[in-house]
N, C-alpha and C. Protein backbone atom coordinates (compact mmCIF):
# COMPACT_ATOMS: atom_id res chain seq x y z
N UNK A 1 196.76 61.03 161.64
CA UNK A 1 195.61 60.13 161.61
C UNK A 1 195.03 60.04 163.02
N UNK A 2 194.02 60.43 162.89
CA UNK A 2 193.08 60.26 164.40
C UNK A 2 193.13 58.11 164.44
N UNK A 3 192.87 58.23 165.66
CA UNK A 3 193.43 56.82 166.40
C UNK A 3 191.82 56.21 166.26
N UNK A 4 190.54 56.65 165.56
CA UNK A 4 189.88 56.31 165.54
C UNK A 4 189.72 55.89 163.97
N UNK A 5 190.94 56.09 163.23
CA UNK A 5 190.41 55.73 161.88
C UNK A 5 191.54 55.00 161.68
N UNK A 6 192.75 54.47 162.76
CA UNK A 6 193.73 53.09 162.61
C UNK A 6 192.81 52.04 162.49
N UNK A 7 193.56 51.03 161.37
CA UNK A 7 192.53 49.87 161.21
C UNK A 7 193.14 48.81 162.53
N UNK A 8 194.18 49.43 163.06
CA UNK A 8 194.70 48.62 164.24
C UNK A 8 193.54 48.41 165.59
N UNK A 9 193.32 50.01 165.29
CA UNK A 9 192.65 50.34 167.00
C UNK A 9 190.61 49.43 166.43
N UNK A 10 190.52 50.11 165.01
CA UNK A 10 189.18 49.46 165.04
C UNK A 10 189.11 47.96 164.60
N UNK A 11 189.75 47.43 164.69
CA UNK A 11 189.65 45.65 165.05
C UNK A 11 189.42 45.57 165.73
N UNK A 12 190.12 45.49 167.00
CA UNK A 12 189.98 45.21 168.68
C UNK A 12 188.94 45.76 169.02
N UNK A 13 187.97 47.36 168.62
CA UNK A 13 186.88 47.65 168.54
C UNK A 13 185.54 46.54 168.65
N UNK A 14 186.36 46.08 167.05
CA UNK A 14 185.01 45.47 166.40
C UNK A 14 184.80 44.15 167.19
N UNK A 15 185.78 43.50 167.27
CA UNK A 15 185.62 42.58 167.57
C UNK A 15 185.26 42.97 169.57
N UNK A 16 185.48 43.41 169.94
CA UNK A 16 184.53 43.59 171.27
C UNK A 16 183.24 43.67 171.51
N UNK A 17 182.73 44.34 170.29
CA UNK A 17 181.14 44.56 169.99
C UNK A 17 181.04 43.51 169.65
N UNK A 18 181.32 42.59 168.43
CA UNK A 18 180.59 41.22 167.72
C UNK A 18 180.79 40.67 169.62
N UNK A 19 181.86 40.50 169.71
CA UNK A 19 181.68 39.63 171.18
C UNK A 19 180.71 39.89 172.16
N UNK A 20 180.07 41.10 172.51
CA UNK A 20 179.25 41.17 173.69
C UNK A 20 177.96 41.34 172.96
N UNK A 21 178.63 41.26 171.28
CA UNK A 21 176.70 40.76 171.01
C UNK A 21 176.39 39.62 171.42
N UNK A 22 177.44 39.02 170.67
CA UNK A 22 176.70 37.66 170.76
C UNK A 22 176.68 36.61 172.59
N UNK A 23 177.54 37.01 173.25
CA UNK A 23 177.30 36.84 174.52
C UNK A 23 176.11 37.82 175.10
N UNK A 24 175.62 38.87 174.72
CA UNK A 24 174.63 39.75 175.51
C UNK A 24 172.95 39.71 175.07
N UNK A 25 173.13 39.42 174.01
CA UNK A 25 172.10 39.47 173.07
C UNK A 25 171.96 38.10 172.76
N UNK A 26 172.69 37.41 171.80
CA UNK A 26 172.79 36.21 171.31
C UNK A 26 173.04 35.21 172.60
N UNK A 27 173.20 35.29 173.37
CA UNK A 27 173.63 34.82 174.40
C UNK A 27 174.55 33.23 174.05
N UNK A 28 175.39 33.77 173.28
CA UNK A 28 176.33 32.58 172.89
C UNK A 28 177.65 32.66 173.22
N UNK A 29 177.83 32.06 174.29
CA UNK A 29 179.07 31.78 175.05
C UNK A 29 180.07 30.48 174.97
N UNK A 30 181.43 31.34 174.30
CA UNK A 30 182.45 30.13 174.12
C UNK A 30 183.35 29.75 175.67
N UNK A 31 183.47 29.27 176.34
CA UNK A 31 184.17 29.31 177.39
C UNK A 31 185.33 30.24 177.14
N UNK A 32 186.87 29.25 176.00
CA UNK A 32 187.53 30.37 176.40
C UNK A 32 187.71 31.71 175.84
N UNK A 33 186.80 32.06 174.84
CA UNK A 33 186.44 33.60 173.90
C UNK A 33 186.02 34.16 175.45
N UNK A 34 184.67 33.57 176.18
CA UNK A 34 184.29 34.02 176.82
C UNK A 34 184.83 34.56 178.41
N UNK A 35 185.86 34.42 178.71
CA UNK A 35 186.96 34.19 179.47
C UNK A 35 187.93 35.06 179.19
N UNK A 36 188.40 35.33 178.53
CA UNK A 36 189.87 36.03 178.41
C UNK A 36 189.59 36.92 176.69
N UNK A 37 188.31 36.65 176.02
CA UNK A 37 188.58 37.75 174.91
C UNK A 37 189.06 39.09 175.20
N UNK A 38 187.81 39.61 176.18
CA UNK A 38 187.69 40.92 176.59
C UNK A 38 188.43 41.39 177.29
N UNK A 39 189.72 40.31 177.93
CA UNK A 39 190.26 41.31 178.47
C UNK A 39 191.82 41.51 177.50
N UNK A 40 191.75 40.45 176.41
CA UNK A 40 192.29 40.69 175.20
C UNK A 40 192.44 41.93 174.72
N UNK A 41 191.33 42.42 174.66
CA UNK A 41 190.75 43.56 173.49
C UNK A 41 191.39 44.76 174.70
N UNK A 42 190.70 44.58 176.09
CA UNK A 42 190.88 45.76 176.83
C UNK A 42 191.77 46.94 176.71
N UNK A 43 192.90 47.14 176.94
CA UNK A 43 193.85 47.46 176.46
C UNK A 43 193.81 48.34 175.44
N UNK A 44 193.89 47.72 174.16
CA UNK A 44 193.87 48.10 172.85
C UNK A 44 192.98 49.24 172.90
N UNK A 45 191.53 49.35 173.55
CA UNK A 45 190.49 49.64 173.47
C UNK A 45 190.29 50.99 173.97
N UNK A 46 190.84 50.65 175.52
CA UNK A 46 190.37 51.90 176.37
C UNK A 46 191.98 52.72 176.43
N UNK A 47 193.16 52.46 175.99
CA UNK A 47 194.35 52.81 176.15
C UNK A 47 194.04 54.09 174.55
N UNK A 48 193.77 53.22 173.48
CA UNK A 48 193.60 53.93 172.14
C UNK A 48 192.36 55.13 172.45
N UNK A 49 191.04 54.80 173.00
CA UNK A 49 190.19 56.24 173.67
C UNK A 49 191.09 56.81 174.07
N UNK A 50 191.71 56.60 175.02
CA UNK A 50 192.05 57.39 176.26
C UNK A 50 193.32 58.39 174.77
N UNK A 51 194.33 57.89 174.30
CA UNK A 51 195.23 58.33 173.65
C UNK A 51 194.24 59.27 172.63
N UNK A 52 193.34 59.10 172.13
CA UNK A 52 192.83 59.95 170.66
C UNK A 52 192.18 61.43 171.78
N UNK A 53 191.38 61.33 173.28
CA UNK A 53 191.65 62.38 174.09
C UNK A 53 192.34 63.24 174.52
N UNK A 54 193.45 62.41 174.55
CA UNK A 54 194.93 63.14 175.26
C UNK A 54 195.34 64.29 173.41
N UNK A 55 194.74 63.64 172.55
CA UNK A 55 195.54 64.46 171.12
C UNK A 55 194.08 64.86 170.79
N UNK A 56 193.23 65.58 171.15
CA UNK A 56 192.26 66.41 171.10
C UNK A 56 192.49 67.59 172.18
N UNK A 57 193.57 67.30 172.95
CA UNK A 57 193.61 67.85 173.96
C UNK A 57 194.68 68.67 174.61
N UNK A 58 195.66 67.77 174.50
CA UNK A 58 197.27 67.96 173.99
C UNK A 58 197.89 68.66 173.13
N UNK A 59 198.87 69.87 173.52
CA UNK A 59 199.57 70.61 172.69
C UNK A 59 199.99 70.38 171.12
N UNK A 60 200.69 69.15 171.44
CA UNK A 60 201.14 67.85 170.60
C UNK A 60 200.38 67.11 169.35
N UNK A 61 198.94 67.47 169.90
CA UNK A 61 197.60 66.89 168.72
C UNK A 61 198.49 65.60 168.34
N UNK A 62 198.45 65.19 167.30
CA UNK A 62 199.09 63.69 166.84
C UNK A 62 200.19 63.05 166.51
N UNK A 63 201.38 64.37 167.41
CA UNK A 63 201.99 63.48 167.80
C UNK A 63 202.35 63.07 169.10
N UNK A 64 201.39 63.30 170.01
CA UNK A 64 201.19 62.88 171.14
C UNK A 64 201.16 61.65 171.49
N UNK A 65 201.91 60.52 172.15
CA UNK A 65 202.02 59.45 172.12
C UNK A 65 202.30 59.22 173.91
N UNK A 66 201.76 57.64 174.41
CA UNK A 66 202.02 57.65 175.19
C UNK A 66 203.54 56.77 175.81
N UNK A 67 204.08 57.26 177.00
CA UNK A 67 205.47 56.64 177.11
C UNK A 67 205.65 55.31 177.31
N UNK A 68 206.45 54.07 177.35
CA UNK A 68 206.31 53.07 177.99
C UNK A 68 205.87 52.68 179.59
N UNK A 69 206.37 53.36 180.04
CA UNK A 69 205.82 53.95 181.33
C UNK A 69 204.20 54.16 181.43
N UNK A 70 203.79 55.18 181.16
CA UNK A 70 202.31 55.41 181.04
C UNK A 70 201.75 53.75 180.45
N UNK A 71 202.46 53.35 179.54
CA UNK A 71 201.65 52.07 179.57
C UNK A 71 201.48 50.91 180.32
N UNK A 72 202.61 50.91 180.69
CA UNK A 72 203.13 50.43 182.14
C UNK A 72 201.93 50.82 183.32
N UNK A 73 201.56 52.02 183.58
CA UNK A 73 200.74 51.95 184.58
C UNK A 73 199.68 51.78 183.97
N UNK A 74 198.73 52.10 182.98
CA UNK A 74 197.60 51.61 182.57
C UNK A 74 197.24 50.33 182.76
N UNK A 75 198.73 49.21 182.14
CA UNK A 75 198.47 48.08 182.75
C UNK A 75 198.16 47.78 183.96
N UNK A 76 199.25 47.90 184.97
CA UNK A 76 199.10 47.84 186.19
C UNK A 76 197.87 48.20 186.62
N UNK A 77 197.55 49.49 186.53
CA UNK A 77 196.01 49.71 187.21
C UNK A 77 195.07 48.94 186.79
N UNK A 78 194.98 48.33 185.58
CA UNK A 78 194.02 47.45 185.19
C UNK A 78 193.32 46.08 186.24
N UNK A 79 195.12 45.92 186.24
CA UNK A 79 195.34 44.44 186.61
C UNK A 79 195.10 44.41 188.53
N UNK A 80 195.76 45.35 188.63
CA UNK A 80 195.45 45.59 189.73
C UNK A 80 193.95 45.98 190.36
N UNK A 81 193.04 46.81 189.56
CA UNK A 81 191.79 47.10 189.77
C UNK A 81 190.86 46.02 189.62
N UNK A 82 191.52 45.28 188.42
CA UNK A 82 190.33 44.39 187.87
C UNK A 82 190.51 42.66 188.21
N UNK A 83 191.92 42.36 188.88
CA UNK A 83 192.43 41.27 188.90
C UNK A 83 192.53 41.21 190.98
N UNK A 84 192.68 42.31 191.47
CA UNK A 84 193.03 42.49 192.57
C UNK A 84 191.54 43.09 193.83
N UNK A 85 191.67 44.41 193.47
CA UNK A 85 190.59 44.85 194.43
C UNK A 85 188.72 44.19 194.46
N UNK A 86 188.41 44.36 192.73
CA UNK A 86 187.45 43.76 192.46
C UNK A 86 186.62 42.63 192.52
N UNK A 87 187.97 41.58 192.59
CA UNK A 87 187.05 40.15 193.08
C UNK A 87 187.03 40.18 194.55
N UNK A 88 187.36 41.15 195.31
CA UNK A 88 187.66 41.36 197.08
C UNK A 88 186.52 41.72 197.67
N UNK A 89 185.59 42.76 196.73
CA UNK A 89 184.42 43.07 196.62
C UNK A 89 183.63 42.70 196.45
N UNK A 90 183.21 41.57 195.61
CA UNK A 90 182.23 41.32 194.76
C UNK A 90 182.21 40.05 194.03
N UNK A 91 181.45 39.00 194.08
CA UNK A 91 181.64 37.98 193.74
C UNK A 91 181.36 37.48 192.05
N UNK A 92 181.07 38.58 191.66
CA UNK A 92 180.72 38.37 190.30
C UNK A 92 182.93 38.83 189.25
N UNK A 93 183.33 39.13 190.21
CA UNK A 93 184.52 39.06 189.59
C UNK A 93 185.69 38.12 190.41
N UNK A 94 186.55 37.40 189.53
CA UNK A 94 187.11 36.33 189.98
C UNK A 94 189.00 36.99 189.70
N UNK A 95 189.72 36.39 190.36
CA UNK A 95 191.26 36.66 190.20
C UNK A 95 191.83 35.82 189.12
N UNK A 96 192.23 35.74 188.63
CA UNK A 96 193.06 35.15 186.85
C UNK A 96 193.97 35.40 186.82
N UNK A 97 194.89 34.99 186.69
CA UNK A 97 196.59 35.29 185.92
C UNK A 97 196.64 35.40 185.16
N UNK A 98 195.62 34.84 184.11
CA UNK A 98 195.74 34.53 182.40
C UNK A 98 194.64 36.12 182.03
N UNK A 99 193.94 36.27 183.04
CA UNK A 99 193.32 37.84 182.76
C UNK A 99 194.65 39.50 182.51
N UNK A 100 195.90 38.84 183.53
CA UNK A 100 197.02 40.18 183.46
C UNK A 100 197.30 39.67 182.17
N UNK A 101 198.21 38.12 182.00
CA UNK A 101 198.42 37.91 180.28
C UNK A 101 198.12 38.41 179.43
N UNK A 102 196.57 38.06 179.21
CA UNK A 102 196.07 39.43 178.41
C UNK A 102 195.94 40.55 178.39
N UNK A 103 196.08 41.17 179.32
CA UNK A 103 196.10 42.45 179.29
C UNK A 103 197.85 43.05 178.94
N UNK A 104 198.57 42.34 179.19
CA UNK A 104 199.93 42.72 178.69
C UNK A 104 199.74 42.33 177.42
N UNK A 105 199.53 41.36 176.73
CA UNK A 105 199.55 41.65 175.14
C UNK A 105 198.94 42.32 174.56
N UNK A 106 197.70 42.60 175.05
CA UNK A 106 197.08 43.84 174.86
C UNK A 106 197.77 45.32 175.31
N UNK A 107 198.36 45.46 175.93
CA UNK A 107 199.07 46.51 176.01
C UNK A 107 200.65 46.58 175.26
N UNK A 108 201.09 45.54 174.81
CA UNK A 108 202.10 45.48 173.87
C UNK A 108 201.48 45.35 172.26
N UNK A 109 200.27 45.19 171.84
CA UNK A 109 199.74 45.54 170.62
C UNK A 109 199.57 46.78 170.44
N UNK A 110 198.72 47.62 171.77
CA UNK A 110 198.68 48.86 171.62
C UNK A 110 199.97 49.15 171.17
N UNK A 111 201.03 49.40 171.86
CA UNK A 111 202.29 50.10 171.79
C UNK A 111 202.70 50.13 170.74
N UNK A 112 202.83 48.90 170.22
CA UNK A 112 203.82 48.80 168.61
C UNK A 112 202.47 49.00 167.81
N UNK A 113 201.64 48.63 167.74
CA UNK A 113 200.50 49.31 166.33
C UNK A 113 199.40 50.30 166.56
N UNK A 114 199.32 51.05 167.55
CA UNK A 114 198.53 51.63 167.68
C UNK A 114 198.97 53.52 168.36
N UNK A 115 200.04 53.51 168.96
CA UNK A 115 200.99 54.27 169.94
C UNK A 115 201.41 55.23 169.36
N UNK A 116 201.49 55.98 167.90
CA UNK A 116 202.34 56.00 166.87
C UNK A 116 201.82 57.49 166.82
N UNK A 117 202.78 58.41 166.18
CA UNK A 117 202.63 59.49 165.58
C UNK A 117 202.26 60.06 164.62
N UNK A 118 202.02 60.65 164.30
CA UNK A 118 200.88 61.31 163.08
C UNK A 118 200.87 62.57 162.80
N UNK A 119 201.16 62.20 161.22
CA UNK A 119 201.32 64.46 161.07
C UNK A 119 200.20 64.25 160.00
N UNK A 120 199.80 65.42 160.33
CA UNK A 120 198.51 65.56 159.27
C UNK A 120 198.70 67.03 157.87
């Protein structure tokens, strides 16, 4: 199963789009949806792209999976890029603790429902 037709990976999808509609467009902002959804979803999101690449690409095709490790640094770089260097730069991004939170459960949803092997 391509990682684009898990109903795991396209939730966290969907619900990223309804969210930056309605904050982008709709311009309807919940504080804490608006706060910590996205970086909810993150994870799930760009970890599951990045994985359905690696098995377009990869010897392995589907059953290419990534290690705990590799998720491990995905996190980290996240948190670190997006929690660390970025608000150092730029004032439109702020430091959060509750921003890594999410991004570790988001990276522990990926793992157990999304991470998975696939024979076709």
């Amino acid at each position: 199963m391509h990682v684009f037709k898990n109903p795991y990976f396209l939730f966290p999808v969907l619900l990223f789009w309804v969210n930056q509609y309605l904050e982008r467009i709709r311009e309807v902002f919940i504080p804490f949806i608006h706060s910590y959804f996205d970086d909810l979803l993150a994870m799930p999101v760009v970890l599951g792209i990045t994985l359905q690449v690696y098995r377009w690409i990869h010897p392995l095709k589907n059953s290419f999976v990534f290690t705990p490790t590799q998720i491990m640094v995905g996190l980290i770089y996240f948190s670190f890029l997006f929690e660390g260097l970025l608000p150092m730069w730029s004032s439109t991004y702020t430091r959060d603790f509750w921003d890594v939170v999410c991004y570790l459960i988001g990276a522990v949803y990926f793992c157990f429902l999304i991470n998975k092997k696939y024979t076709d």
